[in-house]
C-alpha atoms as a PDB file:
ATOM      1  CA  UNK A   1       8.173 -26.369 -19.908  1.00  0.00           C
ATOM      2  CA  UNK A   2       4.938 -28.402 -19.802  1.00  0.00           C
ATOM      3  CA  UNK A   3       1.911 -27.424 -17.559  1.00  0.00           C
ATOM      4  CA  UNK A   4       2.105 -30.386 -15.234  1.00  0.00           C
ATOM      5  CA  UNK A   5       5.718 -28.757 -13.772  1.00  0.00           C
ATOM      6  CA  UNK A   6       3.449 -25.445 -12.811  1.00  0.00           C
ATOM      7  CA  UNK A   7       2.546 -26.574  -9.472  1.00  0.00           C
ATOM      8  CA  UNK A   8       6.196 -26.553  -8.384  1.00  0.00           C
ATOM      9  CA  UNK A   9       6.937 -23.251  -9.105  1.00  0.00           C
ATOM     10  CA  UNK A  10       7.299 -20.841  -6.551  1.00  0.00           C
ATOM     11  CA  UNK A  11       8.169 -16.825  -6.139  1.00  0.00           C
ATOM     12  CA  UNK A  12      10.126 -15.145  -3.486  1.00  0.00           C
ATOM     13  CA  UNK A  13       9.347 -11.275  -2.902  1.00  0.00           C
ATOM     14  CA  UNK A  14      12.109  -9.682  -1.220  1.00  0.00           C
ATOM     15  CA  UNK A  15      10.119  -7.050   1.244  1.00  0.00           C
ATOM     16  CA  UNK A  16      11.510  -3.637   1.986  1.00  0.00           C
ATOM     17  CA  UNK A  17      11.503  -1.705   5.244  1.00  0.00           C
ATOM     18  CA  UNK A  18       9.664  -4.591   7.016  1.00  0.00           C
ATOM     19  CA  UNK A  19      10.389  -5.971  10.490  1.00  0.00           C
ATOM     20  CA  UNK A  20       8.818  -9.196  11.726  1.00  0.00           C
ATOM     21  CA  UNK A  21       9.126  -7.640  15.270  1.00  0.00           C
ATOM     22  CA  UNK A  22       8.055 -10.113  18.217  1.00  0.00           C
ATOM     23  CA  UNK A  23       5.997 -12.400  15.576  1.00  0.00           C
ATOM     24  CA  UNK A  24       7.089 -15.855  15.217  1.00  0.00           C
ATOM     25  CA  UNK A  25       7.351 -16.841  11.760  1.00  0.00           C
ATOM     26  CA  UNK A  26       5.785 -18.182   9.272  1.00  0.00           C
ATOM     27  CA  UNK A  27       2.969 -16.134   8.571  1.00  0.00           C
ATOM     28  CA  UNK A  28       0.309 -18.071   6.996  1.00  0.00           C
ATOM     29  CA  UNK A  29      -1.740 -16.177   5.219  1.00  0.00           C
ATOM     30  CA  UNK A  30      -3.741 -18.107   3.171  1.00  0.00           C
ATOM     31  CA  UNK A  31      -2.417 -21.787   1.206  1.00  0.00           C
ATOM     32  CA  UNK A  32      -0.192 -20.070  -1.621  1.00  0.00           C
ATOM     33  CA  UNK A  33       0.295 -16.750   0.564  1.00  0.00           C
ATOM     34  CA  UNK A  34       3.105 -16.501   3.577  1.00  0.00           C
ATOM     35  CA  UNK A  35       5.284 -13.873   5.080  1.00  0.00           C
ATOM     36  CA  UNK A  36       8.353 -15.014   6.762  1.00  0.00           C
ATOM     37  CA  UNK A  37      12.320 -13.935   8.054  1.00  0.00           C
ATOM     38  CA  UNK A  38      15.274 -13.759   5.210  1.00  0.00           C
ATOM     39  CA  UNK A  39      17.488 -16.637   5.583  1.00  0.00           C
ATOM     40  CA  UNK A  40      21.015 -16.206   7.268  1.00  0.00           C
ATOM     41  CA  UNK A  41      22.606 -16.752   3.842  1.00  0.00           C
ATOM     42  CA  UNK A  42      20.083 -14.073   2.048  1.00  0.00           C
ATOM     43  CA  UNK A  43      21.057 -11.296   4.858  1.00  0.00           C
ATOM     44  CA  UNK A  44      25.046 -12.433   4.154  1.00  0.00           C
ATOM     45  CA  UNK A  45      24.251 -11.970   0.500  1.00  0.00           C
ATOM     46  CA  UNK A  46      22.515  -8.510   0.947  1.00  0.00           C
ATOM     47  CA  UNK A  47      25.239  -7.743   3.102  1.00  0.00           C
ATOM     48  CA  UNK A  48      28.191  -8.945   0.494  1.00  0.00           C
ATOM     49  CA  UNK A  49      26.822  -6.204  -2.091  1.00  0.00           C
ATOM     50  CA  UNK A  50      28.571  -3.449  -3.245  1.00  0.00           C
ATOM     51  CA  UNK A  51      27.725  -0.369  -1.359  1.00  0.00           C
ATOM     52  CA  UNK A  52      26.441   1.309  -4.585  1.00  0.00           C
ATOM     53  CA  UNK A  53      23.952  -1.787  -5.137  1.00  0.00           C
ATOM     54  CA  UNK A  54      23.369  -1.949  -1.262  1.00  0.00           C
ATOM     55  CA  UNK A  55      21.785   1.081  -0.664  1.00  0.00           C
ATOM     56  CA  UNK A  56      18.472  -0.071  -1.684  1.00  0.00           C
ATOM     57  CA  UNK A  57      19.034  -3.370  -0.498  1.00  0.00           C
ATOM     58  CA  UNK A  58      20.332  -2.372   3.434  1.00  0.00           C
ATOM     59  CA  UNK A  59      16.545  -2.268   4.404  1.00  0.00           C
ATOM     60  CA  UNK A  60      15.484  -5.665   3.315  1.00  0.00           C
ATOM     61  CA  UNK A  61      13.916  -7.112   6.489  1.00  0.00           C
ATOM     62  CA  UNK A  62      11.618 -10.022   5.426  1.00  0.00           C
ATOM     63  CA  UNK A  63      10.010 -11.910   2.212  1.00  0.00           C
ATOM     64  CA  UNK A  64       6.719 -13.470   1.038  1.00  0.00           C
ATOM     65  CA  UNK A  65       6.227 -16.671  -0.518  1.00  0.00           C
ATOM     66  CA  UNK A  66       3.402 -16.781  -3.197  1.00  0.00           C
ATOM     67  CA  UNK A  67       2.440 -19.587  -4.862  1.00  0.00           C
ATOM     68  CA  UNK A  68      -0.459 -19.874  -7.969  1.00  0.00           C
ATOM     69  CA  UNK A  69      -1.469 -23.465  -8.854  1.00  0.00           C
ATOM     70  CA  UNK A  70      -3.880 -22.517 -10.692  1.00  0.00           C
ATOM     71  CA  UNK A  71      -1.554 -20.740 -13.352  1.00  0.00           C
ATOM     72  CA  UNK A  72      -1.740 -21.948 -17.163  1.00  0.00           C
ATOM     73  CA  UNK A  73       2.212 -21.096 -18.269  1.00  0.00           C
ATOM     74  CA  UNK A  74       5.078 -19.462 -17.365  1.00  0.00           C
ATOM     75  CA  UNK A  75       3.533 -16.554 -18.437  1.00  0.00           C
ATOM     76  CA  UNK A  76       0.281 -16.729 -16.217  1.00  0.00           C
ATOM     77  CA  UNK A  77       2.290 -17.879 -13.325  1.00  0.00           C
ATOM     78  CA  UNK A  78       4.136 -14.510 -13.606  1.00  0.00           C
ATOM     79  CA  UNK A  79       1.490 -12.470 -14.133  1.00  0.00           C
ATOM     80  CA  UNK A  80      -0.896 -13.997 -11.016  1.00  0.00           C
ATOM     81  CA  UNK A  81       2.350 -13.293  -8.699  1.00  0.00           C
ATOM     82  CA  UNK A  82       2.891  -9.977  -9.458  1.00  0.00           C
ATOM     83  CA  UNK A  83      -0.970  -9.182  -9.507  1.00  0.00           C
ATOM     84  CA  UNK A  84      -0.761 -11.190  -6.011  1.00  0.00           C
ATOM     85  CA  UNK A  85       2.120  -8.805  -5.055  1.00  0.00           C
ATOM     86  CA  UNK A  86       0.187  -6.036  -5.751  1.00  0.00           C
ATOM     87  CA  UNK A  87      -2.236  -7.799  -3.719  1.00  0.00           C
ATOM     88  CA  UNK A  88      -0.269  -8.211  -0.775  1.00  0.00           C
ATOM     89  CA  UNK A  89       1.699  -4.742  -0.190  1.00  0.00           C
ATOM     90  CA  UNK A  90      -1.417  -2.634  -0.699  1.00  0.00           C
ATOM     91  CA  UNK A  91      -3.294  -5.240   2.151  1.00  0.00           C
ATOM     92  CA  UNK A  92       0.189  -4.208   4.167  1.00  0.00           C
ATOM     93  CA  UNK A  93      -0.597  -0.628   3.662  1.00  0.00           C
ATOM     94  CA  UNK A  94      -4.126  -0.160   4.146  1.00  0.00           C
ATOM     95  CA  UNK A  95      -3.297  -1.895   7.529  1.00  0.00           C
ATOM     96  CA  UNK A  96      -1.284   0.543   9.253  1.00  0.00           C
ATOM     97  CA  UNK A  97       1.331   2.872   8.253  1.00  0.00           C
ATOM     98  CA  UNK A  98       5.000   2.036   7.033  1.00  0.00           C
ATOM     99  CA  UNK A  99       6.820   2.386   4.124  1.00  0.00           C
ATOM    100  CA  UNK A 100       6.721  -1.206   2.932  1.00  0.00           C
ATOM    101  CA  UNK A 101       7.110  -1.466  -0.484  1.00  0.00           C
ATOM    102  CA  UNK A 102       8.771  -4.460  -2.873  1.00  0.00           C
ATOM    103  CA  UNK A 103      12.275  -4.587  -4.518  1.00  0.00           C
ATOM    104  CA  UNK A 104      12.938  -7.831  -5.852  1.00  0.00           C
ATOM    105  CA  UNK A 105      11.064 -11.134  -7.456  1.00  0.00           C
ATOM    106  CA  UNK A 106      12.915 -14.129  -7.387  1.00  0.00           C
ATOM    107  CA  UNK A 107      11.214 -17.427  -9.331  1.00  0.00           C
ATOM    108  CA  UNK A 108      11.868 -20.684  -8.314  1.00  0.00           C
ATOM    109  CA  UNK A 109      10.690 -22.654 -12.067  1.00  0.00           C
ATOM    110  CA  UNK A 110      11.721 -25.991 -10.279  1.00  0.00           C
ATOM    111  CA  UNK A 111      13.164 -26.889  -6.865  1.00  0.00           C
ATOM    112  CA  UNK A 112      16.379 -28.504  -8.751  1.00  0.00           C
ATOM    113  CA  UNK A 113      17.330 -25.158 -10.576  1.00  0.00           C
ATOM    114  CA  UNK A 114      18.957 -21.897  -9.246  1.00  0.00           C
ATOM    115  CA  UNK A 115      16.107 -19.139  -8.748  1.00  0.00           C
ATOM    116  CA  UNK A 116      15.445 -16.768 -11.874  1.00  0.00           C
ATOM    117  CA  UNK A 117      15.050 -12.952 -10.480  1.00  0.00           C
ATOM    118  CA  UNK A 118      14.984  -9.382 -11.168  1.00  0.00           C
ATOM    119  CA  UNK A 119      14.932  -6.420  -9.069  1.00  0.00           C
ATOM    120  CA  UNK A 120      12.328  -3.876  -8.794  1.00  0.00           C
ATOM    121  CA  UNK A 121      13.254  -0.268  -9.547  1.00  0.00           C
ATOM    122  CA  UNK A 122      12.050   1.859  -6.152  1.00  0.00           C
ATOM    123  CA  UNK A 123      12.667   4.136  -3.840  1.00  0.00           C
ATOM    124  CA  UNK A 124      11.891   3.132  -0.501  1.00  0.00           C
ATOM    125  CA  UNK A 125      15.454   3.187   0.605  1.00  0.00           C
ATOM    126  CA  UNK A 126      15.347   6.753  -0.218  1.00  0.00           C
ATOM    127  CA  UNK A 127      11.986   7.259   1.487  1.00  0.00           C
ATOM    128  CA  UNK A 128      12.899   5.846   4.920  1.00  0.00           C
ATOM    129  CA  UNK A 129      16.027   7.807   4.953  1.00  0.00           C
ATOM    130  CA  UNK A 130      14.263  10.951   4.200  1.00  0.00           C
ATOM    131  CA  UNK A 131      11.966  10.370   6.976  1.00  0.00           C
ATOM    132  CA  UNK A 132       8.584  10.189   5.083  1.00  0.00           C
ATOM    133  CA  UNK A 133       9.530   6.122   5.078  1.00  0.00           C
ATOM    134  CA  UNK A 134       9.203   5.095   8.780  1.00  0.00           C
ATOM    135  CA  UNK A 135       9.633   1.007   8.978  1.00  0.00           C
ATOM    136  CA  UNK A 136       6.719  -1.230   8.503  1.00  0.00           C
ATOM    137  CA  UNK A 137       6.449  -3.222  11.749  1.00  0.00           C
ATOM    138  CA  UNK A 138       4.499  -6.487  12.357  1.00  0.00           C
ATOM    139  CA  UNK A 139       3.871  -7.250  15.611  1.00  0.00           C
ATOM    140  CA  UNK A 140       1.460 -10.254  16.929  1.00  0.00           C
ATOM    141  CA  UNK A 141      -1.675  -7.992  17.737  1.00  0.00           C
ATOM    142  CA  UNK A 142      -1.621  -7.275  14.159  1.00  0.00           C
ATOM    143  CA  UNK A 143      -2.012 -10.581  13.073  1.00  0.00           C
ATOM    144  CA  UNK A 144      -5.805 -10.885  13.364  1.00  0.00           C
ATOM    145  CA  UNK A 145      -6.403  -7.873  11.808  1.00  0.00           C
ATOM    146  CA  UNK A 146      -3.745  -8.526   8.405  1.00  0.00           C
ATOM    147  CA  UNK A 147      -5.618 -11.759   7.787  1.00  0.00           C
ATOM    148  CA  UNK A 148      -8.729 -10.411   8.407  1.00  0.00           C
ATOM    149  CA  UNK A 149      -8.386  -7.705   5.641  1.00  0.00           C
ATOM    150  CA  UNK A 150      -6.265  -9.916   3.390  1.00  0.00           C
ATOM    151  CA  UNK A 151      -9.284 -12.233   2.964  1.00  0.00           C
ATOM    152  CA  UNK A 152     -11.282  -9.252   1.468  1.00  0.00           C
ATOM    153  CA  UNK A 153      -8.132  -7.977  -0.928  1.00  0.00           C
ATOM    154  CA  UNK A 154      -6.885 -11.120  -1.733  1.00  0.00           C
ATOM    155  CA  UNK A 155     -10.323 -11.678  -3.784  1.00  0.00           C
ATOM    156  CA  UNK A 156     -11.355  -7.920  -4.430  1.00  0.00           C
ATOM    157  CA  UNK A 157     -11.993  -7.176  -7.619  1.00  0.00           C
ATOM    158  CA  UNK A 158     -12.209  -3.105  -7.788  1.00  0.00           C
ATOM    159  CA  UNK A 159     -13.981  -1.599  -9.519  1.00  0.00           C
ATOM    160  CA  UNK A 160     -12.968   1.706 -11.439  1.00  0.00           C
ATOM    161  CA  UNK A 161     -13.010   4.781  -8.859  1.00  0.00           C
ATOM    162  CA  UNK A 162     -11.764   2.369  -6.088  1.00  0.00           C
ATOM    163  CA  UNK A 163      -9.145   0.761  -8.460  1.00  0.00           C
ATOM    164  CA  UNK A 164      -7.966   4.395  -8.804  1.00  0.00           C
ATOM    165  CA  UNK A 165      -7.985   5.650  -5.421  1.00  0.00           C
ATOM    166  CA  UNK A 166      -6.021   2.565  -4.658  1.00  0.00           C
ATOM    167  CA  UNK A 167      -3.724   3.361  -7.774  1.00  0.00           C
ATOM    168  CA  UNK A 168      -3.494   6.895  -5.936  1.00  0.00           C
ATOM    169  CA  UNK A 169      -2.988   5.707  -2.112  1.00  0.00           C
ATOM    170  CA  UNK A 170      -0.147   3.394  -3.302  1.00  0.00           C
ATOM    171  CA  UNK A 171       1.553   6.034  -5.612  1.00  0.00           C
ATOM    172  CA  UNK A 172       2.059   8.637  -2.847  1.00  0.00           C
ATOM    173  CA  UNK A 173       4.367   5.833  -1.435  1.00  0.00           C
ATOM    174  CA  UNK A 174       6.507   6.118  -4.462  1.00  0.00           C
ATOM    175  CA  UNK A 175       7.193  10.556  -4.069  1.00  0.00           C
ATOM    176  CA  UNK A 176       9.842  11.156  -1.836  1.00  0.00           C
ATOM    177  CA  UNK A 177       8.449  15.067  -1.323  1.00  0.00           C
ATOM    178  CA  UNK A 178       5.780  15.307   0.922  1.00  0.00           C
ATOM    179  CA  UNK A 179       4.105  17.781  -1.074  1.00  0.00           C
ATOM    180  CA  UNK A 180       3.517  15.478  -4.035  1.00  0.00           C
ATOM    181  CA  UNK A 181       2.611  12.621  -1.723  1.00  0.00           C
ATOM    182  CA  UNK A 182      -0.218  14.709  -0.238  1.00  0.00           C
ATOM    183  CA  UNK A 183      -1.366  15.359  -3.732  1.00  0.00           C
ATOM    184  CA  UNK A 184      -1.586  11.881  -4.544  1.00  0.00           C
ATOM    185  CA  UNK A 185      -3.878  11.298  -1.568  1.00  0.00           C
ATOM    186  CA  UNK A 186      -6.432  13.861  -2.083  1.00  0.00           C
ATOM    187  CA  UNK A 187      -6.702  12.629  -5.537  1.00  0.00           C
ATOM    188  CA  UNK A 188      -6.807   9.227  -3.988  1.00  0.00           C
ATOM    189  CA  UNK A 189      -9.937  10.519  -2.056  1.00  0.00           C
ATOM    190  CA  UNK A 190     -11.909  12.409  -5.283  1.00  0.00           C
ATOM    191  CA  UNK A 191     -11.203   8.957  -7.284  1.00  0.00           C
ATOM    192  CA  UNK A 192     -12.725   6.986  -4.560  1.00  0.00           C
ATOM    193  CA  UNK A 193     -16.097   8.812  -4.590  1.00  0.00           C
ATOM    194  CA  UNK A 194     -15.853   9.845  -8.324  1.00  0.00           C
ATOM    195  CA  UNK A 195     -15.359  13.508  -6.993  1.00  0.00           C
ATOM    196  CA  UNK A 196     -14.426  15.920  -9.796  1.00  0.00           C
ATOM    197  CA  UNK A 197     -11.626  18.004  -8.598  1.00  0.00           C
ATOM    198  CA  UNK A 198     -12.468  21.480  -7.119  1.00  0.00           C
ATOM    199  CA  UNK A 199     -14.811  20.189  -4.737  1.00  0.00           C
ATOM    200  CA  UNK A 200     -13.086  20.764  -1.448  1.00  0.00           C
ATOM    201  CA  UNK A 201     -16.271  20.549   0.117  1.00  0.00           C
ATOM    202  CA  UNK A 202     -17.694  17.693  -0.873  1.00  0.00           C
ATOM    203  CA  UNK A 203     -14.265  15.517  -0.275  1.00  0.00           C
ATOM    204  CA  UNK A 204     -13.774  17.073   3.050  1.00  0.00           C
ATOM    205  CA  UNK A 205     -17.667  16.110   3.621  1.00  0.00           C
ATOM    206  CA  UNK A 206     -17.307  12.594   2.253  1.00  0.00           C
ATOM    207  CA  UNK A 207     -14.539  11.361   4.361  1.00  0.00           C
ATOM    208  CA  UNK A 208     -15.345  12.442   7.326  1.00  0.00           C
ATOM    209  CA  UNK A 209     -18.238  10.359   7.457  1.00  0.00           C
ATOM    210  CA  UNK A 210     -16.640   7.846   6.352  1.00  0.00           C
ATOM    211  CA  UNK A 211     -14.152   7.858   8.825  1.00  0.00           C
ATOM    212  CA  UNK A 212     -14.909  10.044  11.441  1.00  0.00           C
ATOM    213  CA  UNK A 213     -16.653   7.798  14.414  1.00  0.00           C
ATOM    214  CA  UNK A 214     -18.331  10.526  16.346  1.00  0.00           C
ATOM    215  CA  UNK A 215     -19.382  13.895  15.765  1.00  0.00           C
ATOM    216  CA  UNK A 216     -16.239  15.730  17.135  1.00  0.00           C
ATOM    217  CA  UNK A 217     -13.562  13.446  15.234  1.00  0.00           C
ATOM    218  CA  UNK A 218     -15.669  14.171  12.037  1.00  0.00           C
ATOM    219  CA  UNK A 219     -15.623  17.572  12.444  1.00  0.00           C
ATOM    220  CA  UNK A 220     -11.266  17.492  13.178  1.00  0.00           C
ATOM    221  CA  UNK A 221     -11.355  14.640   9.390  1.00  0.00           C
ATOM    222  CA  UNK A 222     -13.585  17.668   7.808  1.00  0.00           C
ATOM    223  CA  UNK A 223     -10.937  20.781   8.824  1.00  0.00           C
ATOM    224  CA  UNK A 224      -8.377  18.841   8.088  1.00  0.00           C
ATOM    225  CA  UNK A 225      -9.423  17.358   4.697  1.00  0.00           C
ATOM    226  CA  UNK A 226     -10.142  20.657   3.891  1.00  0.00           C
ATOM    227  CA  UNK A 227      -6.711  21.934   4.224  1.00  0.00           C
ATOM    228  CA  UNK A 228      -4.992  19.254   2.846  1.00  0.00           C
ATOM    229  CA  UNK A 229      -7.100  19.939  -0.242  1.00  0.00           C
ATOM    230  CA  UNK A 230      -6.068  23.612  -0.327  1.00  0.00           C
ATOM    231  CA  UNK A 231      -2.448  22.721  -0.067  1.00  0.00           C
ATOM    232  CA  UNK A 232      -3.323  20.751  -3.140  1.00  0.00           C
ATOM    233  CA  UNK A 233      -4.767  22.918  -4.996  1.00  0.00           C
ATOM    234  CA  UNK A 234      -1.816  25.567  -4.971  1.00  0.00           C
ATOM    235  CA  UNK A 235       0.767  22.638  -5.886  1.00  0.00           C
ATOM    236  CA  UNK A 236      -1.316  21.506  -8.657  1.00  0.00           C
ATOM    237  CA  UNK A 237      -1.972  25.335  -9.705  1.00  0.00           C
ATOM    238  CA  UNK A 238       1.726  26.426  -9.812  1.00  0.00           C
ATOM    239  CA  UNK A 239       3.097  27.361  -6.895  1.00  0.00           C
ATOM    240  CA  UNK A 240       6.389  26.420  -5.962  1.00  0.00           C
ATOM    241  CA  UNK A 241       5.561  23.358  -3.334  1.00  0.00           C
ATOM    242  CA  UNK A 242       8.524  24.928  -1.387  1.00  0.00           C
ATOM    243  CA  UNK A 243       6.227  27.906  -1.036  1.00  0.00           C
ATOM    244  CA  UNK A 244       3.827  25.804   0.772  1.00  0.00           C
ATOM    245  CA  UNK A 245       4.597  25.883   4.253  1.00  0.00           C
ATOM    246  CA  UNK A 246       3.268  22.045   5.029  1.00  0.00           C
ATOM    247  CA  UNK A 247       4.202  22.580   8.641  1.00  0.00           C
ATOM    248  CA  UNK A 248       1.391  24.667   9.554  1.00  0.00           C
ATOM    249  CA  UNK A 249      -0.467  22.038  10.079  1.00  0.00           C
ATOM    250  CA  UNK A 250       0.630  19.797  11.775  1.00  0.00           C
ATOM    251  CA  UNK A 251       1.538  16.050  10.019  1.00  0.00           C
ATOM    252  CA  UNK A 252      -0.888  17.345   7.427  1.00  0.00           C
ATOM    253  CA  UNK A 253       0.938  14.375   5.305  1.00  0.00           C
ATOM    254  CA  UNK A 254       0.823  11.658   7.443  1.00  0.00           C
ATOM    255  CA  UNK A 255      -2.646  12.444   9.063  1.00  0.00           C
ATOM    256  CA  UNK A 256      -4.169  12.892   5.567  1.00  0.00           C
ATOM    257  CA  UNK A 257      -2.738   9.498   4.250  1.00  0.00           C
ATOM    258  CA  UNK A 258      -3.787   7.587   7.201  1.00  0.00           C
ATOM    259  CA  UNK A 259      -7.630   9.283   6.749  1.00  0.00           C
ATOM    260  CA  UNK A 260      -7.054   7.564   3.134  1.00  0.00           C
ATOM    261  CA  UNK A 261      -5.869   4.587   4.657  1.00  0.00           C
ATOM    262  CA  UNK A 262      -8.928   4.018   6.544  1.00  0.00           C
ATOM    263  CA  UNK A 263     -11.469   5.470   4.337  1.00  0.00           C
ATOM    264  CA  UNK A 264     -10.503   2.687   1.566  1.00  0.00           C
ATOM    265  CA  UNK A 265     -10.811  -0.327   4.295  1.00  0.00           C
ATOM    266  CA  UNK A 266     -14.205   1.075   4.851  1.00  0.00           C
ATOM    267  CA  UNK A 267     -15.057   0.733   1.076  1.00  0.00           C
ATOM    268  CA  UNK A 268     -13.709  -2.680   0.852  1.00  0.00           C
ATOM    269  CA  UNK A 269     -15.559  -3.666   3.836  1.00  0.00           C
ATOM    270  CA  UNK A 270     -19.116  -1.801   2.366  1.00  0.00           C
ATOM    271  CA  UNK A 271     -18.478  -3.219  -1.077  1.00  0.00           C
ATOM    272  CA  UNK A 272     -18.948   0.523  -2.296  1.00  0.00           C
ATOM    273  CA  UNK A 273     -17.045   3.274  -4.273  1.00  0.00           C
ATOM    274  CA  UNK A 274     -17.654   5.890  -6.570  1.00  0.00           C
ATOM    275  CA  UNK A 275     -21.344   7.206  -7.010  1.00  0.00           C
ATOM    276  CA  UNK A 276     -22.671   4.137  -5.348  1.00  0.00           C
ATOM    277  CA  UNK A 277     -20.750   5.193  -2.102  1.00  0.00           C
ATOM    278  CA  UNK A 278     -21.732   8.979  -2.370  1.00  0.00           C
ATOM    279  CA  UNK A 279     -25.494   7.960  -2.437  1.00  0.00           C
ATOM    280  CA  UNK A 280     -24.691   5.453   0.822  1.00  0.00           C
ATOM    281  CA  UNK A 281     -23.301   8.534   2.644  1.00  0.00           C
ATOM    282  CA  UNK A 282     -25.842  10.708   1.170  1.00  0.00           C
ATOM    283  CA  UNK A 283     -28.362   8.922   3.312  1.00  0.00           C
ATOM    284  CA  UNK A 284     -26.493   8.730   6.242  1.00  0.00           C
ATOM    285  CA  UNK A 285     -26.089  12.764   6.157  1.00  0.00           C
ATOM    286  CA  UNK A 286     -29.803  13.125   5.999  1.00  0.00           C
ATOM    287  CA  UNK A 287     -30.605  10.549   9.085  1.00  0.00           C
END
């Protein structure tokens, strides 16, 4: 297949857990970058599976359309799309909470042949039914805000500690126990400031002034990074996580991934992770 057939191919990402809501689709994103409704005949053909293959599939609500015209090959092509899928669920996520996640790739190599796919093996289906997965909902005051933040990931290049925080923030999507999903976001927050563990403190300290926008909601971020770290510690030490009563503190999860959530939006907008952030906050403490 020669290079000059590139610019007609396109890719489909089948988006899980998602609901369009009130918005009225397409959402335009940028030129190669949309998110819009599945087709009547792609909900009959979700609908038409087996029960055994539909169980993943029975959340599909919406897809993307990416498009790279820049790409070289075949090969490129694929690459750029699923780096730009990476791209575009972790924008979705650092937005607000949901469990959106991706479960299929379908890749139109020309608009005269059947689309060439391959589904995605996750667990999101499992997470929303569990009730750590709550649906990903769009709604029009969003819209602002999702292209507002997708022009800053959509070019970000990471660099390491922020590349793994972000590994760390999207992994906890993946665990369907809420214990291991908190541990994935306190490692999330060490990576981001290049923390090494054991420094409740110091994380705790961090993100709360990061985050926190006046004195009393830093102080609530600090407690409660604090015990979220402590919960961490004894999972990653050994103990049983059922041993771990979560519940004493209340959404100790959810509250600790959405700190996360925020805390990485703020590095993207500074520009800043790792050492280079710790010396930013650094001089804010002592001002």
């Amino acid at each position: 297949m020669d290079n000059d057939n590139l610019s007609d191919f396109k890719a489909e990402v089948f988006l899980d857990n998602m609901d369009l809501r009130d918005v009225v689709d397409p959402i335009v994103l940028d030129a190669d970058t949309q998110l819009t409704r599945l087709t009547k005949s792609e909900e009959d053909e979700f609908s038409s599976l087996p029960s055994t293959d539909r169980r993943r599939l029975i959340l599909y609500r919406e897809k993307a359309l990416l498009n790279c015209p820049d790409a070289k090959s075949l090969g490129d092509f694929q690459n750029k799309v699923a780096y730009r899928m990476w791209r575009l669920v972790t924008c979705l996520r650092l937005l607000k909470s949901g469990c959106v996640g991706e479960l299929e790739i379908r890749y139109h190599y020309s608009m005269s042949q059947q689309p060439k796919g391959f589904r995605i093996n996750t667990m999101w289906g499992e997470l929303a039914s569990s009730g750590l997965g709550a649906p990903y909902t769009l709604t029009n005051s969003d819209l602002d805000a999702l292209r507002a933040l997708w022009q800053k990931i959509r070019k970000l290049e990471p660099a390491p500690a922020l590349r793994t925080s972000l590994y760390y923030f999207n992994s906890a999507y993946s665990k369907p126990e809420a214990h291991y999903k908190l541990v994935d976001s306190v490692i999330s927050a060490e990576s981001l400031f290049c923390i090494p563990s054991e420094q409740r403190f110091r994380v705790a300290l961090y993100i709360s002034r990061l985050v926190g926008t006046n004195s009393d909601e830093r102080k609530m971020i600090f407690d409660h990074m604090k015990k979220a770290y402590d919960a961490r510690c004894k999972i990653v030490h050994g103990r049983s996580p059922e041993s771990i009563p979560l519940g004493v503190y209340p959404r100790l999860v959810t509250d600790t991934e959405e700190f996360m959530r925020r805390a990485i939006r703020k590095a993207v907008e500074l520009g800043l992770s790792g050492q280079e952030l710790q010396t930013k906050l650094d001089t804010y403490l002592l001002t």
